[in-house]
Every structure is written in C-alpha cells, then in structure tokens.
Protein backbone atom coordinates (compact mmCIF):
# COMPACT_ATOMS: atom_id res chain seq x y z
CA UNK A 1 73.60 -91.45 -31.18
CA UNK A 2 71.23 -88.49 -32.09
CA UNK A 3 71.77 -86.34 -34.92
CA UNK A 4 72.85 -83.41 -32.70
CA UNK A 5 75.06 -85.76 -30.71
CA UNK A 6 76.71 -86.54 -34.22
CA UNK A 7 77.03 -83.37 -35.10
CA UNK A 8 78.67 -82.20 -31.67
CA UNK A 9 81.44 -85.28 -31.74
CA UNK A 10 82.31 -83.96 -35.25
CA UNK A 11 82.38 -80.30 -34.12
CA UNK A 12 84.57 -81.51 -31.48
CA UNK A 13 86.75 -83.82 -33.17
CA UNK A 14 87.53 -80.66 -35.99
CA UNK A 15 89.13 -78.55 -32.80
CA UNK A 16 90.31 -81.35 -31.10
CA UNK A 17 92.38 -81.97 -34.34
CA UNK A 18 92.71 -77.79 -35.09
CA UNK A 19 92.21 -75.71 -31.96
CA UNK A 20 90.79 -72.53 -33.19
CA UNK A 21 91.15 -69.72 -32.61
CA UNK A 22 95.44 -70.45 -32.85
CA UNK A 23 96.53 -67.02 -31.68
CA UNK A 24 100.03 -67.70 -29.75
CA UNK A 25 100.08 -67.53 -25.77
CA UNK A 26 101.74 -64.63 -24.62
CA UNK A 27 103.15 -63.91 -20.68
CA UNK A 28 101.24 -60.70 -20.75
CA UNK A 29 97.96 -59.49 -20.90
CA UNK A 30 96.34 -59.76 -24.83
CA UNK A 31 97.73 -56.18 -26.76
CA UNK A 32 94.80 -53.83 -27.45
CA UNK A 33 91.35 -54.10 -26.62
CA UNK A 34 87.74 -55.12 -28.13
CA UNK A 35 85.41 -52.88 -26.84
CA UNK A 36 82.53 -55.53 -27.27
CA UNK A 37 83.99 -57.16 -24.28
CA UNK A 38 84.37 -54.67 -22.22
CA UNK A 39 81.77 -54.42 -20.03
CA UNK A 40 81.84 -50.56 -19.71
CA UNK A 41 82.02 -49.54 -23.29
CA UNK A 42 79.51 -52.71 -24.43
CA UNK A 43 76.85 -51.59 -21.89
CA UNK A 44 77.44 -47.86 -22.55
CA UNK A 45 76.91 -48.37 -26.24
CA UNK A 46 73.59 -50.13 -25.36
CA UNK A 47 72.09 -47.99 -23.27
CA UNK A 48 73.83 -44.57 -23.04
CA UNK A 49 74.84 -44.67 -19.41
CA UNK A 50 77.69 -46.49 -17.27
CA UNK A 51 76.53 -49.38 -15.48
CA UNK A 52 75.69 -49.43 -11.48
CA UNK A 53 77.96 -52.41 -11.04
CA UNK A 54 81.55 -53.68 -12.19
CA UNK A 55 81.79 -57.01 -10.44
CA UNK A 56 79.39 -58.93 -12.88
CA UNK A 57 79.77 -62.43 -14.08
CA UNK A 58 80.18 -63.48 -17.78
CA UNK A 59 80.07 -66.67 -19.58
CA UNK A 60 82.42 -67.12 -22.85
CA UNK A 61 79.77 -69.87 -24.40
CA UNK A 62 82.24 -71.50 -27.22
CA UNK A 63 85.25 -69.89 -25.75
CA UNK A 64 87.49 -72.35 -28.09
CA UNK A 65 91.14 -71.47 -27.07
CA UNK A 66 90.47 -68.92 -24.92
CA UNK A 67 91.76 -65.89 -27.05
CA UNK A 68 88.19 -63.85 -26.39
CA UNK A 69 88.19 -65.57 -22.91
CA UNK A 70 91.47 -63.97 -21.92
CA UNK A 71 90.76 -60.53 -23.08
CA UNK A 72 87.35 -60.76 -20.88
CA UNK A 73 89.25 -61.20 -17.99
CA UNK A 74 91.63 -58.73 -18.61
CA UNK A 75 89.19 -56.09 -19.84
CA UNK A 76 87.15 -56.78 -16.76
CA UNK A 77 89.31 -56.71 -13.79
CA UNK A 78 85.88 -56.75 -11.30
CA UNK A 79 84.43 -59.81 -13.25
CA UNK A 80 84.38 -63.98 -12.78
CA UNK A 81 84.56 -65.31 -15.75
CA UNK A 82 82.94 -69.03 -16.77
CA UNK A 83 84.72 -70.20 -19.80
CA UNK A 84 83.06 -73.70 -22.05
CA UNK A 85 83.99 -75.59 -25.10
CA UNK A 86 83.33 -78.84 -26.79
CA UNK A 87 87.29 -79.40 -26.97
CA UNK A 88 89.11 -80.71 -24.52
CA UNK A 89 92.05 -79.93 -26.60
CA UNK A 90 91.11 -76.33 -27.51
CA UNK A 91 90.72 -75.58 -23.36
CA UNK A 92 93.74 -77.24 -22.54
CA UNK A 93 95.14 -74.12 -24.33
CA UNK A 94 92.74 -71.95 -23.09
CA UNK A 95 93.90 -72.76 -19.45
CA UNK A 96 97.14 -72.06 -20.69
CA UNK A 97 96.86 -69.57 -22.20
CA UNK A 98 95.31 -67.54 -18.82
CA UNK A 99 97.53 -68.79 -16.51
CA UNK A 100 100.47 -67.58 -18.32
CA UNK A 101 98.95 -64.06 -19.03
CA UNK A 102 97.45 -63.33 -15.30
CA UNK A 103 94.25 -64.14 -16.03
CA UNK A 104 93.19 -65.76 -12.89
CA UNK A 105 89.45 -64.60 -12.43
CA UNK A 106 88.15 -67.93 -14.85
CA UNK A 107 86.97 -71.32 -14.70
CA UNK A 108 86.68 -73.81 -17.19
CA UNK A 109 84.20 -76.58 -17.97
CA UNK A 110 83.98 -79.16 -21.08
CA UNK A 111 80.32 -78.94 -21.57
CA UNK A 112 77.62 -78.28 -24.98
CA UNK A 113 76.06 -74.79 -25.06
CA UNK A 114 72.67 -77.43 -24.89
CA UNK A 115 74.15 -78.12 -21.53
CA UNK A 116 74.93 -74.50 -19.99
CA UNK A 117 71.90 -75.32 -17.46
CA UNK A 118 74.53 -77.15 -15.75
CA UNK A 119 76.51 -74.25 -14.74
CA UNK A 120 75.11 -72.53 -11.08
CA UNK A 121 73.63 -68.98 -11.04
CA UNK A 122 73.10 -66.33 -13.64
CA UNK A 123 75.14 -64.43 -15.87
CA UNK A 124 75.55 -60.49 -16.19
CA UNK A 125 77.05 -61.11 -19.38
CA UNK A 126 77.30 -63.43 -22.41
CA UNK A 127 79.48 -63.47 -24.50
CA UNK A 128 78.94 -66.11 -27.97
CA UNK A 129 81.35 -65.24 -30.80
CA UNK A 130 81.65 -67.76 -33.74
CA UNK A 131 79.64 -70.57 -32.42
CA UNK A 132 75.48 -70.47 -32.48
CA UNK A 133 76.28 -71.36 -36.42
CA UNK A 134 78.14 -74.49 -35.87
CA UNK A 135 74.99 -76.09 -33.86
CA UNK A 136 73.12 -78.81 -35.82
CA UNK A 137 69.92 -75.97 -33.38
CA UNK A 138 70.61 -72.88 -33.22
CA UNK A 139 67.34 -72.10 -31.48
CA UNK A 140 67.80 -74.62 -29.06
CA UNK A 141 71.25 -73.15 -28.00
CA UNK A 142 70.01 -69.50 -27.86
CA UNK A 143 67.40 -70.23 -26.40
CA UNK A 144 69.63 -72.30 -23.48
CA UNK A 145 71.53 -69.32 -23.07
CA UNK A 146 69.12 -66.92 -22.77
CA UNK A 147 67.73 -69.01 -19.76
CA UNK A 148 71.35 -68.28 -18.41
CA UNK A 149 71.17 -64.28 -18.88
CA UNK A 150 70.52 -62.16 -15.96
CA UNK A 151 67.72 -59.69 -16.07
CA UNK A 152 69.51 -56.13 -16.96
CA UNK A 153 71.98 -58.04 -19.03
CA UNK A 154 73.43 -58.54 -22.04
CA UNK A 155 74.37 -60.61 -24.71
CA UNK A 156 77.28 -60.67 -27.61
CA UNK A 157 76.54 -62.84 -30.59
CA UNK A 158 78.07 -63.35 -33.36
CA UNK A 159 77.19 -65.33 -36.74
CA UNK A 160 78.03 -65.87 -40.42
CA UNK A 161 75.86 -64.12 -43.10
CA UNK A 162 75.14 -66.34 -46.12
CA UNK A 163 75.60 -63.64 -48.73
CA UNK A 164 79.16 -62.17 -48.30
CA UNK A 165 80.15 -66.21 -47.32
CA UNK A 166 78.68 -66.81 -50.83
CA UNK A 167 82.39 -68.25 -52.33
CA UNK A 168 82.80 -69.61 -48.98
CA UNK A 169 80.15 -72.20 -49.54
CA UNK A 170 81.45 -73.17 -52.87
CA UNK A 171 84.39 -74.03 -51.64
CA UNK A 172 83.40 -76.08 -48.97
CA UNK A 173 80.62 -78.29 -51.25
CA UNK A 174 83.64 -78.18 -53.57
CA UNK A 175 86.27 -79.84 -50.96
CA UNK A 176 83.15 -82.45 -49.70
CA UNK A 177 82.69 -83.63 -53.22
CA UNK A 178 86.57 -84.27 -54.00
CA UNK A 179 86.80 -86.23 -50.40
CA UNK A 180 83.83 -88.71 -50.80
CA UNK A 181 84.91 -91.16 -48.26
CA UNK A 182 86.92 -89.27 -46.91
CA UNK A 183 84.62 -86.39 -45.12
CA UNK A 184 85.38 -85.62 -41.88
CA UNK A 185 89.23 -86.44 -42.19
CA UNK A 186 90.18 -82.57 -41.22
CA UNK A 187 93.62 -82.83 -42.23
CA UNK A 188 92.75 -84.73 -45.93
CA UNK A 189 90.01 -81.48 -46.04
CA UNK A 190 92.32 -78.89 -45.56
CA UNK A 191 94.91 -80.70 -47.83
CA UNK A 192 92.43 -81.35 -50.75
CA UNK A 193 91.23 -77.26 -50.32
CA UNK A 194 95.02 -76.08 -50.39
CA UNK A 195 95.46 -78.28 -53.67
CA UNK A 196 92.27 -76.49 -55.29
CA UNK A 197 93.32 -73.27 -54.96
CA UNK A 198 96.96 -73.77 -55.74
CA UNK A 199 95.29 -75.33 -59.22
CA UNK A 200 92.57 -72.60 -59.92
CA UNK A 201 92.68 -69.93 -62.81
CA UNK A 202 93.96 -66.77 -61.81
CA UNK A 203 90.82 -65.03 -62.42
CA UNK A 204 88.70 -68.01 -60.99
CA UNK A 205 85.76 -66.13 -58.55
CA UNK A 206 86.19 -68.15 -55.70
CA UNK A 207 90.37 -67.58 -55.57
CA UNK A 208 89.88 -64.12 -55.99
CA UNK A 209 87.64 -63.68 -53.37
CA UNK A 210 89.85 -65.89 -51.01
CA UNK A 211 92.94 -63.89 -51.88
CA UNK A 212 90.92 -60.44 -51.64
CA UNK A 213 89.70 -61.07 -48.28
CA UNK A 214 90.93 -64.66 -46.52
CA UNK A 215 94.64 -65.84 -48.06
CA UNK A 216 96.42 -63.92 -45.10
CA UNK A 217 94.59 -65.79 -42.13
CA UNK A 218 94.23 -69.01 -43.96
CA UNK A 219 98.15 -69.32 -44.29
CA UNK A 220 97.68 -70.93 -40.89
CA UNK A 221 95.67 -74.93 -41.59
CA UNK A 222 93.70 -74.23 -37.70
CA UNK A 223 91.78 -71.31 -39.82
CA UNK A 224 92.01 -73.04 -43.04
CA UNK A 225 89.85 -75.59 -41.37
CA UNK A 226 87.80 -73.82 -39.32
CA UNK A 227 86.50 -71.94 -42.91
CA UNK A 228 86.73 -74.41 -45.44
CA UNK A 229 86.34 -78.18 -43.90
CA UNK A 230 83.85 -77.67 -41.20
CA UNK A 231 81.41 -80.43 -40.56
CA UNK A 232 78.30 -77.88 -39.78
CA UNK A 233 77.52 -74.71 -40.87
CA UNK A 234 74.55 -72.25 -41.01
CA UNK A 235 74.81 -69.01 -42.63
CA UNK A 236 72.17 -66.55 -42.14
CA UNK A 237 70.62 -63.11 -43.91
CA UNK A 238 68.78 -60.63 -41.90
CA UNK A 239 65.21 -62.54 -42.30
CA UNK A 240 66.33 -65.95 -40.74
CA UNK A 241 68.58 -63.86 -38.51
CA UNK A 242 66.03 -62.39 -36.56
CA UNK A 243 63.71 -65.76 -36.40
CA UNK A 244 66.97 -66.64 -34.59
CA UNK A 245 66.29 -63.92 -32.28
CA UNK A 246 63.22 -63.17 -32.05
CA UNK A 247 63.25 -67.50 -30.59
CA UNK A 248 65.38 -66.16 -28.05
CA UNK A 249 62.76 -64.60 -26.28
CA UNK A 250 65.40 -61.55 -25.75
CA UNK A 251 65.21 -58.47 -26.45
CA UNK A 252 67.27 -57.00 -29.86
CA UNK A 253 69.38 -54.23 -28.85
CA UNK A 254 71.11 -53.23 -31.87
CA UNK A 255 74.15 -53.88 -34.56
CA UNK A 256 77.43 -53.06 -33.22
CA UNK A 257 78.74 -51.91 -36.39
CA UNK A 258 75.60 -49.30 -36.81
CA UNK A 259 77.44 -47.31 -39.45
CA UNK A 260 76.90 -50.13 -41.70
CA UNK A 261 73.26 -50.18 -41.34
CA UNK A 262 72.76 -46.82 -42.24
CA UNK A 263 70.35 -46.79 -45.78
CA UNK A 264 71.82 -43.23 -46.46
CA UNK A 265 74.82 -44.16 -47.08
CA UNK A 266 73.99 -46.32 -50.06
CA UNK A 267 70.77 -44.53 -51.31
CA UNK A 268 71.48 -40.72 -50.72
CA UNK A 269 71.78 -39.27 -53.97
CA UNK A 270 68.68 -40.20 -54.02
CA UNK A 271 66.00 -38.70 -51.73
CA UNK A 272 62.90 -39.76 -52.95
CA UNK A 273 63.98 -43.53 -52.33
CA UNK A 274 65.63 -42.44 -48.69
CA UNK A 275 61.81 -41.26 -48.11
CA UNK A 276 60.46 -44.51 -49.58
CA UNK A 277 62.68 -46.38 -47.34
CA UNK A 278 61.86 -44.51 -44.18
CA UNK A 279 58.42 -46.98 -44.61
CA UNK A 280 60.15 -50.11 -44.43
CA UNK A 281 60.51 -50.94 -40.71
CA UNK A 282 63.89 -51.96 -39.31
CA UNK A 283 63.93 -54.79 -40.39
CA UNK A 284 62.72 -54.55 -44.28
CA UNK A 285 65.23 -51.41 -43.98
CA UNK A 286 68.29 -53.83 -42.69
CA UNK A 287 67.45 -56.40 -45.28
CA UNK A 288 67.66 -53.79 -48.28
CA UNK A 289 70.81 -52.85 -46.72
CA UNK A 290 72.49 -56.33 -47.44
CA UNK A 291 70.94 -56.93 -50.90
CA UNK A 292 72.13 -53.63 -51.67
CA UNK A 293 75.74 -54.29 -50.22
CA UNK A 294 75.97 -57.94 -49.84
CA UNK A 295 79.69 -58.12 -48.22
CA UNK A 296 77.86 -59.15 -45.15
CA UNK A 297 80.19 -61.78 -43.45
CA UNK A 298 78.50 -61.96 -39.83
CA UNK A 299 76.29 -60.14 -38.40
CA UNK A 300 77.72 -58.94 -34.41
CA UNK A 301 74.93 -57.62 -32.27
CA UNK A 302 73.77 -57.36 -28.87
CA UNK A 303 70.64 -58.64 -26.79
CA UNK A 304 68.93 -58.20 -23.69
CA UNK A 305 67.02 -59.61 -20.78
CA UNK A 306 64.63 -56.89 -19.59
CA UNK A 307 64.55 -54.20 -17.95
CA UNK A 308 67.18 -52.74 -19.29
CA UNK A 309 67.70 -48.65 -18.75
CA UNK A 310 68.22 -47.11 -21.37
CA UNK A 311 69.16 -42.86 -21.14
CA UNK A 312 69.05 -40.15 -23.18
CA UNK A 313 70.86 -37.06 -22.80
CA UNK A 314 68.79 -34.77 -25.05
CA UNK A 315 67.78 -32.84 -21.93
CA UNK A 316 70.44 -30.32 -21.09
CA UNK A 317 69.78 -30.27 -17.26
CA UNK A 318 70.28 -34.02 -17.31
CA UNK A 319 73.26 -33.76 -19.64
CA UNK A 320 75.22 -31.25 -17.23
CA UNK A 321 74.38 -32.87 -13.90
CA UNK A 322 76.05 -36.31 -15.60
CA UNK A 323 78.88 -37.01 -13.99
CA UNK A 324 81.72 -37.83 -17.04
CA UNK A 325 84.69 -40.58 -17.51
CA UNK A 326 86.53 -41.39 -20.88
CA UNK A 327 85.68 -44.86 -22.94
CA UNK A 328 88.37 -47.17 -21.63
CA UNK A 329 88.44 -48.40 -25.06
CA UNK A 330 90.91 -45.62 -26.97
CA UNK A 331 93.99 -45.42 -27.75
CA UNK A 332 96.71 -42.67 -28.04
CA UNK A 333 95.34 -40.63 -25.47
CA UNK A 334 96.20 -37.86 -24.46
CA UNK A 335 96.14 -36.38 -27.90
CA UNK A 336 94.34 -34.54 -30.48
CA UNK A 337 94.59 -37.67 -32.81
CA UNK A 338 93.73 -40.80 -31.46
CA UNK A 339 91.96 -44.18 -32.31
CA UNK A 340 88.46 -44.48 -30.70
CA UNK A 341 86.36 -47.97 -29.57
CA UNK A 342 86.30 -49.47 -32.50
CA UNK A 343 90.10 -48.14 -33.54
CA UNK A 344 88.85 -45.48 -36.27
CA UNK A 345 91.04 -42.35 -36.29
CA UNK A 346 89.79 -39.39 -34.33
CA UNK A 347 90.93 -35.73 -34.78
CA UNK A 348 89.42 -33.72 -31.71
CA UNK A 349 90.01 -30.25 -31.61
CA UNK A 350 91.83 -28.51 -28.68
CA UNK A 351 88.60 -27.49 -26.73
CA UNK A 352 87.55 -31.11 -27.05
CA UNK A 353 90.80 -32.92 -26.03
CA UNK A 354 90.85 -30.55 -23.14
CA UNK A 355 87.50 -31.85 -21.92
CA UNK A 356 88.11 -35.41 -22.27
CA UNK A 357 91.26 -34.79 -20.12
CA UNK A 358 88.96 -33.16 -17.15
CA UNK A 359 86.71 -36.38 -17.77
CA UNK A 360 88.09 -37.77 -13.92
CA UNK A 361 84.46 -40.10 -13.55
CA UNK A 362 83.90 -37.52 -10.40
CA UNK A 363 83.54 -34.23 -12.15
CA UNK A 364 79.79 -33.44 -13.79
CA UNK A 365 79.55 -32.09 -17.78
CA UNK A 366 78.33 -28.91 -16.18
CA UNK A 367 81.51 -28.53 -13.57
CA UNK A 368 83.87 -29.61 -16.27
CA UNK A 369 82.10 -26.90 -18.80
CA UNK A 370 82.51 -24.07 -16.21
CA UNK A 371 86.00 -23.55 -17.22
CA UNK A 372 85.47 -24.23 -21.02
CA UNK A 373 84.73 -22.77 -23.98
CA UNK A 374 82.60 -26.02 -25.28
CA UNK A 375 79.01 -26.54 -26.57
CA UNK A 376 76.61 -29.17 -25.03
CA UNK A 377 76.19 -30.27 -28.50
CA UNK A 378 79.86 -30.68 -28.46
CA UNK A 379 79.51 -33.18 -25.58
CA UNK A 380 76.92 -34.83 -26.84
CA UNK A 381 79.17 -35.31 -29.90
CA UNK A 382 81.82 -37.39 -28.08
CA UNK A 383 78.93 -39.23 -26.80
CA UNK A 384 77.71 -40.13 -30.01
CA UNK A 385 81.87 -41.30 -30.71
CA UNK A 386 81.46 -43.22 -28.06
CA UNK A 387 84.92 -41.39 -26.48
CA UNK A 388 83.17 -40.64 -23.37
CA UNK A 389 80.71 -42.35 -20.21
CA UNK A 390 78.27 -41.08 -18.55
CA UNK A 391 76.83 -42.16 -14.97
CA UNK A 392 73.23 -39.96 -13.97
CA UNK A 393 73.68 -38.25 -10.35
C-alpha cells in the first residue's frame, strides 16, 4: 500500500469511527442559509452580475455527512447535485440525512477526490470545504478537481491556516506523543486529549485558547476528533496557500471574507505605511495582513475556470438599464433592519428599503428610480452590501 493509500484508509477509518460533520438530521430543509453555496449570491459576489443559467451541476468533493451537501440542494432548487466521501459511514448519513429533508436532486458515490475523474461530465460548481488539507497531495487533488470544473465556473475551497491553528498543533503532537502505540486508535486520541485539558493550569496557553475559541463545539468527541486526533493535516499561510493555487491552474477570484483583507484596517493611523503598503502586490499585501493579525484559522476563497464575466457598474447608463432582484441570502426582510449574506446587521434607511422592495428581477434600476428619491451611488451601495443582483439587459 502507497503512502497516499495509507493515508486515505486512516482518513477514512477516523470518520468511519466519527462521522463529521455530526449536525442532527432534521425532516425539513437545513434553517438559514450560507451564501457561499448559493449559486446566485456566490457567483454574484464573483463577478458582479446574476448568472445566465440556474440549472447547473455541483459537486460537494468531501461532502462528509452531508450537512453542506443538503443545504446545496436546498439553496439550489434548479441544480443536480454529485455528493463523495471516503466514508461509507459518514454517507450513509448523508443519504439520510437528504432523504428525510427533501433533498432529492443528489447522488452519492464512495470515491477519493484523486478519483473524481470517475464521475461523467463537468461541473458548474465545486464546492470543497474542510478537505484539500487532510490529503497526504494537496496539489494532486486540486489539481483533479480543477480538471472537473466547467469553463465559466467556480470553485469553493476551504483550508486551515497554520498561524491562528498555532495551539491546535500543540495539542495534537501533544496527544501523538502520550499515545505511542496507540496512534490511530480515534477513540484512545480523543480520550487521552479530554484528560489533558481537564489536567492543564488554568492559565495554560493552549486551554485558554481552546476555551476562548473551540470548548463549545468540541463538547461533542465527532469534532473533538476531527481537531485534535486527526491522522493528516496541512496547515497553510498565504505563501504556500497560493503555490496551492496557483498548481491549480485556476484562476484566483478572491477571499470571501474581503473585509478581513483590508491593510487599512490594521495600519490606518498610519498613512505613510498604508502608502508603503500600496507597493506590495496582493499577495505581499495579504501576507502582512496575517503576520499582522495572525487569528487566521482557514482561509475560504473562490476560483475559476476561464472566461469568466466579470461587470462593473461604474457606468451609469449600464447601471440603470440593469434589471434588479434582492440577494436571496438575507434575512428579516421586509424591514429597515435586517441581516445581510453573510448575517451582519443592516440598517437601511426608508428610501433604501423601499427600493429593495420594488427589486421584482423584471423592473430596471432606472424604472425602479423613476418613482424614487434615491442616488445611483445609493444603488451602487447595496451592491457593494451585496443586498441586491443585477442581470445586464
């Protein structure tokens, strides 16, 4: 057996033993949404407009126990959806878990991300959340995926960063070291980690850190395991991050937390180094970013297979002849305080509400303006929130 191969029965045997992720099956559709799996708001976000088509495919590549799976169905009611794990036990409840809640547009198969060739066709959109990092190659499964993704489409990744994972390590070399002989016994792992923390100083780093930011999760042994006892592991920071990608052959659309990798907001009181910074690149500029703030736990971005359109609305002729729908992804509207895509709080003011509430995805900016007292700017404001879509005529 190959050193991947050995790596992938482990992987499997750790979910086969703790299906992850252990959300409970519901006989409903999933509460909420994630706007990173919605089709509409991801492919708005990456190029400005609303795509042409609706009835796309997607692949969940790692989909586990089907908890991201499930929502991609529901959040994509014109979509097939291709679901595949290394655990059989993990898409047992996977299957289970979309039957019960209606999600009947998905297929599963038991097959390796190295093995995705297997699957017929193309793929409008992939989705692969929590799994790249658990390969013994990364590159190798990227790049296998990639081969998958349509041109025009997309891809969702996410993976650990080394730097806010920092205690995270410890703790696992910690736990390996106290089981010897007994590595890769997932249940002795996650028994030995519980004992180490129960036993720790109160001011010890590492239980600090897990009570700051982990203890509520970890209550439950599935993510206990999944963080502390897992048999592979590569954490990244933004240089080895983008070797990742730029392997890929894809295109790097951007961050989908943006806000984050904004220098200003660490380095404004000071000007002259905002200027200084402006030199860097993107990527120099992104990797300041996380030695200046290093509470990096993943990084969550999206790439492309070319060509994909990309708009801009800068143009006021364009801007008024767009024809305008709300994000799908908000929630308490209609009303002047609501939560937007990514569930921050949003205050709009009367003028605004009343134009999202025109927003019927028939009506043009400029047809929807005739009877209101807001700016263009205004518009392109709830653009920038992400609150609204917008399809050229």
């Amino acid at each position: 057996m190959s050193d991947s191969q050995t790596i992938s029965a482990a992987v499997a045997k750790l979910y086969n033993t703790y299906p992850f992720p252990p959300e409970p099956l519901l006989d409903e559709p999933p509460p909420g949404y994630n706007w990173r799996w919605n089709w509409l708001a991801a492919y708005s976000f990456c190029t400005g407009q609303k795509p042409q088509k609706q009835d796309i495919r997607i692949l969940d590549a790692g989909c586990g126990t089907g908890v991201g799976t499930e929502y991609l169905v529901h959040l994509n009611p014109e979509a097939s959806v291709v679901g595949i794990d290394l655990s059989a036990n993990a898409l047992e409840i996977a299957q289970e878990r979309c039957k019960r809640s209606g999600a009947n547009r998905v297929e599963f198969h038991h097959l390796s991300l190295y093995d995705v060739e297997q699957l017929p066709g193309e793929f409008d959109f992939i989705n692969c959340v929590g799994v790249l990092h658990h390969l013994s190659d990364p590159i190798r499964g990227i790049q296998a995926l990639a081969k998958k993704l349509a041109p025009g489409g997309l891809m969702h990744i996410f993976v650990y960063g080394e730097l806010g994972r920092w205690e995270i390590q410890l703790m696992q070399k910690a736990i390996a070291l106290l089981q010897g002989d007994k590595r890769g016994d997932y249940r002795d792992g996650v028994q030995v980690g519980r004992q180490i923390f129960a036993s720790l100083p109160e001011k010890n780093r590492i239980l600090k850190r897990e009570t700051e930011r982990w203890s509520l999760e970890n209550q439950r042994d599935e993510c206990f395991a999944d963080m502390y006892v897992h048999p592979q592991e590569i954490d990244y920071n933004i240089e080895t991050l983008f070797e990742l990608i730029d392997a890929s052959g894809l295109d790097f659309v951007g961050f989908s937390n943006p806000s984050f990798w904004q220098i200003d907001r660490l380095l404004g009181k000071a000007p002259e180094l905002i200027e200084r910074a402006k030199g860097l690149g993107d990527r120099a500029s992104y990797r300041l970013i996380e030695l200046l703030d290093p509470e990096v736990t993943h990084y969550e971005f999206f790439l492309s297979r070319p060509p994909l359109p990309k708009v801009d609305w800068s143009a006021d002729n364009a801007l008024l002849a767009a024809i305008c729908e709300r994000n799908p992804c908000m929630d308490g509207f209609p009303s002047q305080c609501l939560f937007n895509y990514d569930y921050q709080i949003v205050n709009l003011s009367p003028d605004e509400l009343e134009f999202l509430q025109r927003c019927d995805g028939r009506s043009t900016v400029g047809e929807i303006l005739a009877n209101q007292e807001l700016e263009l700017d205004e518009v392109r404001g709830l653009l920038k929130q992400q609150l609204i879509l917008l399809t050229s005529r």
